[in-house]
C-alpha atoms as a PDB file:
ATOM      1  CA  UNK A   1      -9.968-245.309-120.127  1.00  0.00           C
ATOM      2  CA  UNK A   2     -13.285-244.206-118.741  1.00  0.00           C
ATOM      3  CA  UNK A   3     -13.455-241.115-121.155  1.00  0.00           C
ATOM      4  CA  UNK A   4     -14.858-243.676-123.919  1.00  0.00           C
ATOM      5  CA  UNK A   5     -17.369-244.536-121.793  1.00  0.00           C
ATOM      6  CA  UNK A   6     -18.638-241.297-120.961  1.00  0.00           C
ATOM      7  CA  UNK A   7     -18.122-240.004-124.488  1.00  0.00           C
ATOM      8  CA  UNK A   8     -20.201-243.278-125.619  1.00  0.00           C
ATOM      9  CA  UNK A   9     -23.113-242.265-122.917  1.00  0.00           C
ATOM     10  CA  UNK A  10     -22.912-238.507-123.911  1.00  0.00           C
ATOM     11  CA  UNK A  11     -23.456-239.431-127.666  1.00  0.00           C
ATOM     12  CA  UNK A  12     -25.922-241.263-127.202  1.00  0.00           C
ATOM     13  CA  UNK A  13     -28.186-239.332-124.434  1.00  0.00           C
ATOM     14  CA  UNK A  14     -27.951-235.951-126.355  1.00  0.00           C
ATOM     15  CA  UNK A  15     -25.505-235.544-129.208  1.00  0.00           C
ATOM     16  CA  UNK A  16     -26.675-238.083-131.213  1.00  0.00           C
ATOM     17  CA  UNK A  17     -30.379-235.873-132.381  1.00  0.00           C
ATOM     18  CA  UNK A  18     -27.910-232.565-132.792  1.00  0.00           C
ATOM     19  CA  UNK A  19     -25.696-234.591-134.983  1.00  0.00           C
ATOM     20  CA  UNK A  20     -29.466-235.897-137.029  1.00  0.00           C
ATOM     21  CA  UNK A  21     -30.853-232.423-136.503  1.00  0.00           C
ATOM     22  CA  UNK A  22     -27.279-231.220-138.936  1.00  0.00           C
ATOM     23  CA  UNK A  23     -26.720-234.468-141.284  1.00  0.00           C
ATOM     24  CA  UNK A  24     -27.968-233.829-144.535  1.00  0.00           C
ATOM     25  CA  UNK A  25     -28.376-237.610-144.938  1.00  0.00           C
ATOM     26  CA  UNK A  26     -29.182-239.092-141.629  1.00  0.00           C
ATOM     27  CA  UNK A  27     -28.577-242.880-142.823  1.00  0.00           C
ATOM     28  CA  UNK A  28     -24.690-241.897-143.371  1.00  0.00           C
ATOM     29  CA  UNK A  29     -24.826-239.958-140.315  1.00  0.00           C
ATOM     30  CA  UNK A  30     -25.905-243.391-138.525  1.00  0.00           C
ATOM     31  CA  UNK A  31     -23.479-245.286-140.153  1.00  0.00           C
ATOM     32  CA  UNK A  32     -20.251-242.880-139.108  1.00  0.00           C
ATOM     33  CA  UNK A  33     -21.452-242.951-135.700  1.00  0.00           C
ATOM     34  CA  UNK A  34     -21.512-246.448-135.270  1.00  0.00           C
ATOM     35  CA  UNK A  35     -18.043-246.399-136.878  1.00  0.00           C
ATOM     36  CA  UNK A  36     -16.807-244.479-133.831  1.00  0.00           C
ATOM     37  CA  UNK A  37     -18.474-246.592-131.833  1.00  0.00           C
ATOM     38  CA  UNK A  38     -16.650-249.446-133.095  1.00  0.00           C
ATOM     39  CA  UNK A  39     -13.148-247.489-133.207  1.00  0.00           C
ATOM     40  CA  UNK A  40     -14.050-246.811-129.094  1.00  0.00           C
ATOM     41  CA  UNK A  41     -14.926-250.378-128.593  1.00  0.00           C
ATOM     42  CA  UNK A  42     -11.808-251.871-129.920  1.00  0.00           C
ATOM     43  CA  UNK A  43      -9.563-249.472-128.235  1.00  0.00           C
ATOM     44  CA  UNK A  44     -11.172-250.470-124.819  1.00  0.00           C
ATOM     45  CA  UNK A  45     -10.688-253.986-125.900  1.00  0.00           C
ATOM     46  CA  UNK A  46      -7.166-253.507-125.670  1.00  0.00           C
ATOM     47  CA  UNK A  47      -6.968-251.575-122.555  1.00  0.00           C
ATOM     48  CA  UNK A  48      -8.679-254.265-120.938  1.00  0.00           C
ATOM     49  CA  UNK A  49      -6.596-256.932-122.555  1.00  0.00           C
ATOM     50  CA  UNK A  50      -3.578-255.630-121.187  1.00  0.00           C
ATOM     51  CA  UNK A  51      -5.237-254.899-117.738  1.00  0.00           C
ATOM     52  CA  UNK A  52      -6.132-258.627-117.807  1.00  0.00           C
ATOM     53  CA  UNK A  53      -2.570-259.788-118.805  1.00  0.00           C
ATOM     54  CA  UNK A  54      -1.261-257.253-116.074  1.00  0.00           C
ATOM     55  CA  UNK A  55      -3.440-258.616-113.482  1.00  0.00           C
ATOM     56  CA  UNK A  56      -2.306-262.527-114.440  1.00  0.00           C
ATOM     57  CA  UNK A  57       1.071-261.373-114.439  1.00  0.00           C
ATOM     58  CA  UNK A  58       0.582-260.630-110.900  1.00  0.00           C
ATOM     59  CA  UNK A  59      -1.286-263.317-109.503  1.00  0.00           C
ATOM     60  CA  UNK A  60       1.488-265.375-111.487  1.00  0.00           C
ATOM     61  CA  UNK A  61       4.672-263.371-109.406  1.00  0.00           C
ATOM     62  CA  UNK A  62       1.820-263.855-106.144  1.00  0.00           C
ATOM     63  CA  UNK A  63       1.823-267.085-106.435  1.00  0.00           C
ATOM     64  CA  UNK A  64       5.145-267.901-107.095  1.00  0.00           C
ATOM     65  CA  UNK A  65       6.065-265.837-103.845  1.00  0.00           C
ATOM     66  CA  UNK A  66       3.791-267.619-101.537  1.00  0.00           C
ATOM     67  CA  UNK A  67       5.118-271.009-102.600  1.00  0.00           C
ATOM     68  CA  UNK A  68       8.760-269.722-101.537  1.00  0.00           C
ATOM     69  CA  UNK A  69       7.294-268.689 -98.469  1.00  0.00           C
ATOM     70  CA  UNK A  70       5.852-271.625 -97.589  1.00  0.00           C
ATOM     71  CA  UNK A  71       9.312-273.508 -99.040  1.00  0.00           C
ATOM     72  CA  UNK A  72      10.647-271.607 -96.485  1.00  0.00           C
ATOM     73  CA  UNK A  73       8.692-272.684 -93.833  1.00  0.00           C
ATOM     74  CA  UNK A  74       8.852-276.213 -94.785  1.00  0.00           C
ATOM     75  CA  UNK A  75      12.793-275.720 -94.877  1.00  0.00           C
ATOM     76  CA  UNK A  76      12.628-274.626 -91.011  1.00  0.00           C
ATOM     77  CA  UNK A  77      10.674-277.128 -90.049  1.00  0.00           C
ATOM     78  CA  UNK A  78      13.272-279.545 -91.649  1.00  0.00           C
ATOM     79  CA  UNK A  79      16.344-277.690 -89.848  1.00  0.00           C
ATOM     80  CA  UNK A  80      14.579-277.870 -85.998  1.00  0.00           C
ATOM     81  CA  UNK A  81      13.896-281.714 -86.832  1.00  0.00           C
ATOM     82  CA  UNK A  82      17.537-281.530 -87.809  1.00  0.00           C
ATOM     83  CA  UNK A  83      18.789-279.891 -84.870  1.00  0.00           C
ATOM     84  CA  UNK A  84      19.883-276.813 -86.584  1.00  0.00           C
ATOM     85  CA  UNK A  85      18.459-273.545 -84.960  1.00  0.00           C
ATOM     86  CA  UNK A  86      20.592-271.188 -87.085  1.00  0.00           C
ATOM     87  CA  UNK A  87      19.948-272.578 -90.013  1.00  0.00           C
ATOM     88  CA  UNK A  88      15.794-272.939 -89.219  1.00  0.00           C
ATOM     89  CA  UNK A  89      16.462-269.321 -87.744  1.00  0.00           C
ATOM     90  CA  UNK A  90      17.630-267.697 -91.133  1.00  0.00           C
ATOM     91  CA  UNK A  91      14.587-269.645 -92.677  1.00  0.00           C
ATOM     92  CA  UNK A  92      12.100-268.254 -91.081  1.00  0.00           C
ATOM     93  CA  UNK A  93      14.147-264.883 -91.672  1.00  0.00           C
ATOM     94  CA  UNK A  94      14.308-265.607 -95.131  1.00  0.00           C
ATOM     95  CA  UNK A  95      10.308-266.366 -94.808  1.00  0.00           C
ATOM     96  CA  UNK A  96       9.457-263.599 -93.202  1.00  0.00           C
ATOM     97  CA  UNK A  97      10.834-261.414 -95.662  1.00  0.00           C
ATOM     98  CA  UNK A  98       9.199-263.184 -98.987  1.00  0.00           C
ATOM     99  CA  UNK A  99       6.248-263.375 -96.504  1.00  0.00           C
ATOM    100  CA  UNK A 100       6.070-258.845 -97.352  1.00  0.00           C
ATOM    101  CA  UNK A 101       6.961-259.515-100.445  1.00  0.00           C
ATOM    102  CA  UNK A 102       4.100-262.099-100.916  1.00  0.00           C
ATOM    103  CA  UNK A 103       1.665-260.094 -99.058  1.00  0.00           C
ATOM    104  CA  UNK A 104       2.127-256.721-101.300  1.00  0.00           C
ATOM    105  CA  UNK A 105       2.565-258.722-104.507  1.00  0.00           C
ATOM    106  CA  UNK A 106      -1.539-260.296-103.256  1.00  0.00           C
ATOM    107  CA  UNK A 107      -2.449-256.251-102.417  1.00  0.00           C
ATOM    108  CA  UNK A 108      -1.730-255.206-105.709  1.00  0.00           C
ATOM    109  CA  UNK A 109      -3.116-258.256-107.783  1.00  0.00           C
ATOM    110  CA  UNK A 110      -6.248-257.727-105.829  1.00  0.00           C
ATOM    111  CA  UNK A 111      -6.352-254.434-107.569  1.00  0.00           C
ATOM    112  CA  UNK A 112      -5.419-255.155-110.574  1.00  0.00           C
ATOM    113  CA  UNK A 113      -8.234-257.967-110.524  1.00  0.00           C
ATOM    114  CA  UNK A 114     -10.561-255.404-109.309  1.00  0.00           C
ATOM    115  CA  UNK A 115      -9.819-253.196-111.591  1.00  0.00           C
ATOM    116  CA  UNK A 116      -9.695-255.670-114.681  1.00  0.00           C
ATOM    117  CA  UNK A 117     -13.425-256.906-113.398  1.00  0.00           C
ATOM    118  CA  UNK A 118     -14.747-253.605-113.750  1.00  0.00           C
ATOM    119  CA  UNK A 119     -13.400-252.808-117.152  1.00  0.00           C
ATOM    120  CA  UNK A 120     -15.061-256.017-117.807  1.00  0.00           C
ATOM    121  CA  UNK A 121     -18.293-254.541-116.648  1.00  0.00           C
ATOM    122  CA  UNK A 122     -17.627-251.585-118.349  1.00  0.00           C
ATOM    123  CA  UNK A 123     -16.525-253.413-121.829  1.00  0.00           C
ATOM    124  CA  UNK A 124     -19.439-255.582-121.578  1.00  0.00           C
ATOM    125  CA  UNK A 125     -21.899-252.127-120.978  1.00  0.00           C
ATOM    126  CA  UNK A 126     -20.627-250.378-124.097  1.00  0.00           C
ATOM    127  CA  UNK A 127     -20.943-253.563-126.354  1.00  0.00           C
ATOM    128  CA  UNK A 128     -24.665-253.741-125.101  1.00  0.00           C
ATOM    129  CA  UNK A 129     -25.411-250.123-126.000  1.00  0.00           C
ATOM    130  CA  UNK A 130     -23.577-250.470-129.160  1.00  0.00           C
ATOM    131  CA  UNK A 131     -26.080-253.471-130.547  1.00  0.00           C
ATOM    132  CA  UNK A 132     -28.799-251.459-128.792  1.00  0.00           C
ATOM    133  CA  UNK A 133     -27.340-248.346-131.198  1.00  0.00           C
ATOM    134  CA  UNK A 134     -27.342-250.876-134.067  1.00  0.00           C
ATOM    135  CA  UNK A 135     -30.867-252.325-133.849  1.00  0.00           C
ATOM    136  CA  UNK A 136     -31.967-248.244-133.424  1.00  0.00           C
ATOM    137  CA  UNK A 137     -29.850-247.538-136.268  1.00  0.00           C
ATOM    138  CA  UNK A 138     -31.474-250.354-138.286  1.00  0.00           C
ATOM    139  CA  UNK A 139     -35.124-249.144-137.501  1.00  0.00           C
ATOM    140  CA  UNK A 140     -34.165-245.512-138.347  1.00  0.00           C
ATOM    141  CA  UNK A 141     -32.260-246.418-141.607  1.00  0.00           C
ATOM    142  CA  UNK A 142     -35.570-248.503-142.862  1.00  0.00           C
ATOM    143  CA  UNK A 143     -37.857-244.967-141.636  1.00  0.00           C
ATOM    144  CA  UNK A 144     -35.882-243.439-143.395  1.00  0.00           C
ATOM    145  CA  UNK A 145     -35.961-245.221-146.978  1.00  0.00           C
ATOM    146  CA  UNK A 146     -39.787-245.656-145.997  1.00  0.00           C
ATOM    147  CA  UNK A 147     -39.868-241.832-145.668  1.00  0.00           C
ATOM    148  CA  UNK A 148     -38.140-241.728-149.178  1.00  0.00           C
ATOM    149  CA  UNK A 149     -40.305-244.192-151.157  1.00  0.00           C
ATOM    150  CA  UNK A 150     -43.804-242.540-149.668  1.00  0.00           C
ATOM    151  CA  UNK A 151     -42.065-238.516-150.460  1.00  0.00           C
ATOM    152  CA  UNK A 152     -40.985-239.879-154.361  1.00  0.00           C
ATOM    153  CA  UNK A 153     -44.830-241.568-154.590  1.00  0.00           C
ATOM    154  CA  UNK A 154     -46.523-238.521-153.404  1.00  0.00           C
ATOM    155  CA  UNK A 155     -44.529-236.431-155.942  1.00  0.00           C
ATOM    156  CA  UNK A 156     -45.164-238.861-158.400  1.00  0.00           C
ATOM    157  CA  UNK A 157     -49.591-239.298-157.221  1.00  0.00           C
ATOM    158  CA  UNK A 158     -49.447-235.178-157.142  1.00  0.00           C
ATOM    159  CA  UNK A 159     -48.034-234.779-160.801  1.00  0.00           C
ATOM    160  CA  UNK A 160     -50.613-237.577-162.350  1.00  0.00           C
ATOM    161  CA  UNK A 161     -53.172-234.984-161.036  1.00  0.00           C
ATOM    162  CA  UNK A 162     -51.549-232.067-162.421  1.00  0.00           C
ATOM    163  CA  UNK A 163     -53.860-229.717-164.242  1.00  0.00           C
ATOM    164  CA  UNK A 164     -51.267-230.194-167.479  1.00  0.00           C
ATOM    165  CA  UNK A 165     -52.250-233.984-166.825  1.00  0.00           C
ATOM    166  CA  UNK A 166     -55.643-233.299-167.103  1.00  0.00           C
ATOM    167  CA  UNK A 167     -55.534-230.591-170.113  1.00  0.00           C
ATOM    168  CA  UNK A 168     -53.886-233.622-171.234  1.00  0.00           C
ATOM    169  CA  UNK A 169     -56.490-235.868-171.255  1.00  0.00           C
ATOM    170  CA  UNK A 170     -59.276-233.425-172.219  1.00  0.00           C
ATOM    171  CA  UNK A 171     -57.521-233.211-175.566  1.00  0.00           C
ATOM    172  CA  UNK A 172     -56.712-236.464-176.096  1.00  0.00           C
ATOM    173  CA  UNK A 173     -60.664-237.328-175.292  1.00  0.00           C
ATOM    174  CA  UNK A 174     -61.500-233.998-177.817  1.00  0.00           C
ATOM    175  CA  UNK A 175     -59.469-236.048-180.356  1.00  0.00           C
ATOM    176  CA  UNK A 176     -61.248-239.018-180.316  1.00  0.00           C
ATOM    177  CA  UNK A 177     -64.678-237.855-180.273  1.00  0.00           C
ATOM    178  CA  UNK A 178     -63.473-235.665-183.526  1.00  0.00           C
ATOM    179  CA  UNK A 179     -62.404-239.357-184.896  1.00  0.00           C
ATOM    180  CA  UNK A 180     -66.381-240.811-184.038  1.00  0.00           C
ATOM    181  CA  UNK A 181     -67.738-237.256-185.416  1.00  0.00           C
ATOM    182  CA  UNK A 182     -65.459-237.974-188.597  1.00  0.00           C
ATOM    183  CA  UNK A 183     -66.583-241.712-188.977  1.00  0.00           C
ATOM    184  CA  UNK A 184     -70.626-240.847-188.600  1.00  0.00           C
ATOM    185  CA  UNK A 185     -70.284-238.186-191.117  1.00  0.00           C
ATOM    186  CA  UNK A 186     -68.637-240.840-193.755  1.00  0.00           C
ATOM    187  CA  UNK A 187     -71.342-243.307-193.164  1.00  0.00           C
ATOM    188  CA  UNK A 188     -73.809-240.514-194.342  1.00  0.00           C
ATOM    189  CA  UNK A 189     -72.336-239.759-197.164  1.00  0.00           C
ATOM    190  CA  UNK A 190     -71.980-243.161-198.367  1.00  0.00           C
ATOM    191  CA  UNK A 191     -75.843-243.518-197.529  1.00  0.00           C
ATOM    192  CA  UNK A 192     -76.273-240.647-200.043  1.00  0.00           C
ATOM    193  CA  UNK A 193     -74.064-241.701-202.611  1.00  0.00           C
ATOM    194  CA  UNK A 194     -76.238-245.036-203.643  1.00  0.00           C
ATOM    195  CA  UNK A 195     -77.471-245.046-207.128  1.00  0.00           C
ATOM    196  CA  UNK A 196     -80.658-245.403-208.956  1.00  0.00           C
ATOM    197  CA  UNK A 197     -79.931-248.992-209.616  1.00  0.00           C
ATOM    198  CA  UNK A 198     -79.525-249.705-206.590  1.00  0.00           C
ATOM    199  CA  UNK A 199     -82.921-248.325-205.205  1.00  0.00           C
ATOM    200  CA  UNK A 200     -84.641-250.048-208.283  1.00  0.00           C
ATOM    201  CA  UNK A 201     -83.058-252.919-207.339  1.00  0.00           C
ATOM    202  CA  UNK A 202     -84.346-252.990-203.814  1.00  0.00           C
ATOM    203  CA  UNK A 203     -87.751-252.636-205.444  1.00  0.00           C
ATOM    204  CA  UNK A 204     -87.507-255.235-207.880  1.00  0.00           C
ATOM    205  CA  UNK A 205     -86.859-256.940-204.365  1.00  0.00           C
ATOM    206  CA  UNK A 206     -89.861-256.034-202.702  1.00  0.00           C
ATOM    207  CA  UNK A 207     -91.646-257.310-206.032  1.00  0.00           C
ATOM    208  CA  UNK A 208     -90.970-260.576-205.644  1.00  0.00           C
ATOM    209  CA  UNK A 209     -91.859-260.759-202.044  1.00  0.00           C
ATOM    210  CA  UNK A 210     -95.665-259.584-202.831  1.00  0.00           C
ATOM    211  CA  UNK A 211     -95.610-262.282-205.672  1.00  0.00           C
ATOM    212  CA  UNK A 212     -94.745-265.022-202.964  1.00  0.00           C
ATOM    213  CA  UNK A 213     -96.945-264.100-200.691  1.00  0.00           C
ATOM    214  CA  UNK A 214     -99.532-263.349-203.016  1.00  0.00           C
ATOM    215  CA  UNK A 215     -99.317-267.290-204.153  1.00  0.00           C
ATOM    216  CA  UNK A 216     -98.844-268.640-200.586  1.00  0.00           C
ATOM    217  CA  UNK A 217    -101.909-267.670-200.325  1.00  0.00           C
ATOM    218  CA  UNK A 218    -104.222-268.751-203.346  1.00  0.00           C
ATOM    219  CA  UNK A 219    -102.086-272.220-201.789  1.00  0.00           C
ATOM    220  CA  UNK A 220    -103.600-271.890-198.642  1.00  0.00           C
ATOM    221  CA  UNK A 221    -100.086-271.953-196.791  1.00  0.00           C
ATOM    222  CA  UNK A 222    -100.228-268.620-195.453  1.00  0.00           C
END
C-alpha cells in the first residue's frame, strides 16, 4: 500500500526534472505523469475502501458480541432472581467466554480503524499533491506554449530583417525610382514636342493682353 505513496513523493521530489530534462515534449511528459498519478490514486482508493469495509465488518461482529455478552449477563441476573444457580452459573460461563471473544473482536477493530484512519490520511495527502501537481502542470504547460509563441515570433522578427529582406526592398525601392526617372523624362519630351502653332498661339495670347491693358488705361480703370 504505502509503496504508492513513496513512489508519488519520489516522483515528485526528484524524478519528475530527470523525466523533463529527457521528454522531447515536456507538455506530454506532464500529461503521462499525471496519468500515473491518477492510475496510483484510484488503486489506493480501493485499498482503502476495502480497509474501511473490513474495519465496519468488525466493529459490526464487535458489536454484535458485546450485546450477547451483556444478554448473557442479563440472563444470569434473571436465573439468581429465579432461584436457579446452575442455570445463572452456565450464564455467566457462557458470558465469560463471548466476553474473550468480544474483547479480541474490539482489539482487532481498533486496528483495523487505526489503520483505515491513516490510509485516510494518507489518501487524502496524495490527492492534495496530485491538484498541487495539476495546478504546476497547468503553469508549466502555459510556459511552455508561451515559450513556443515568443521562439516562432523571434524566428519570424529575425527573418523580416534578413539581409535577402532587405536586398529585397532596395530593389523594389530601385524600381520605383526607375518608374519617377521614366515619368520626368516623358514630361520633357512632350514639352519639346509642341508645335509652332502652338507657340504662335500663346503669342497671339499675350497680344491681346497688351491691347486690354493698353485701353484700361486711356479709360482710366487701371
Amino acid at each position: 500500500m504505502f509503496k504508492f505513496f513513496s513512489r508519488v513523493k519520489t516522483v515528485v521530489s526528484s524524478e519528475m526534472n530527470s523525466m523533463l530534462d529527457k521528454a522531447e515534449d515536456p507538455v506530454k511528459m506532464l500529461d503521462q505523469f499525471m496519468r500515473e498519478m491518477e492510475s496510483d490514486i484510484r488503486e489506493v482508493e480501493s485499498a482503502v475502501a476495502k480497509q474501511i469495509a473490513n474495519e465496519k465488518m468488525l466493529h459490526r461482529k464487535y458489536s454484535d458480541s458485546q450485546a450477547l455478552v451483556e444478554k448473557r449477563q442479563g440472563q444470569a441476573e434473571k436465573a439468581i432472581e429465579a432461584g436457579n444457580d446452575d442455570l445463572a452459573r452456565r450464564a455467566l460461563e457462557d458470558k465469560s467466554d463471548l466476553q474473550q471473544q468480544a474483547d479480541s473482536l474490539n482489539q482487532s477493530w481498533e486496528r483495523a480503524k487505526k489503520d483505515a484512519d491513516t490510509l485516510r490520511e494518507k489518501l487524502d495527502e496524495m490527492k492534495k499533491e496530485y491538484q498541487d501537481m495539476k495546478l504546476k502542470k497547468d503553469s508549466m504547460k502555459a510556459r511552455a506554449e508561451s515559450a513556443k509563441t515568443r521562439t516562432k515570433m523571434n524566428r519570424t522578427m529575425s527573418s523580416i530583417g534578413s539581409d535577402d529582406s532587405k536586398r529585397g526592398f532596395e530593389r523594389m525601392e530601385e524600381k520605383v525610382m526607375q518608374f519617377e526617372a521614366e515619368a520626368d523624362t516623358s514630361e520633357d519630351l512632350s514639352a519639346g514636342n509642341r508645335s509652332l502653332d502652338d507657340e504662335f498661339e500663346d503669342l497671339e495670347k499675350n497680344g491681346v493682353d497688351d491691347q486690354l491693358a493698353e485701353l484700361k488705361k486711356k479709360m482710366g480703370k487701371e
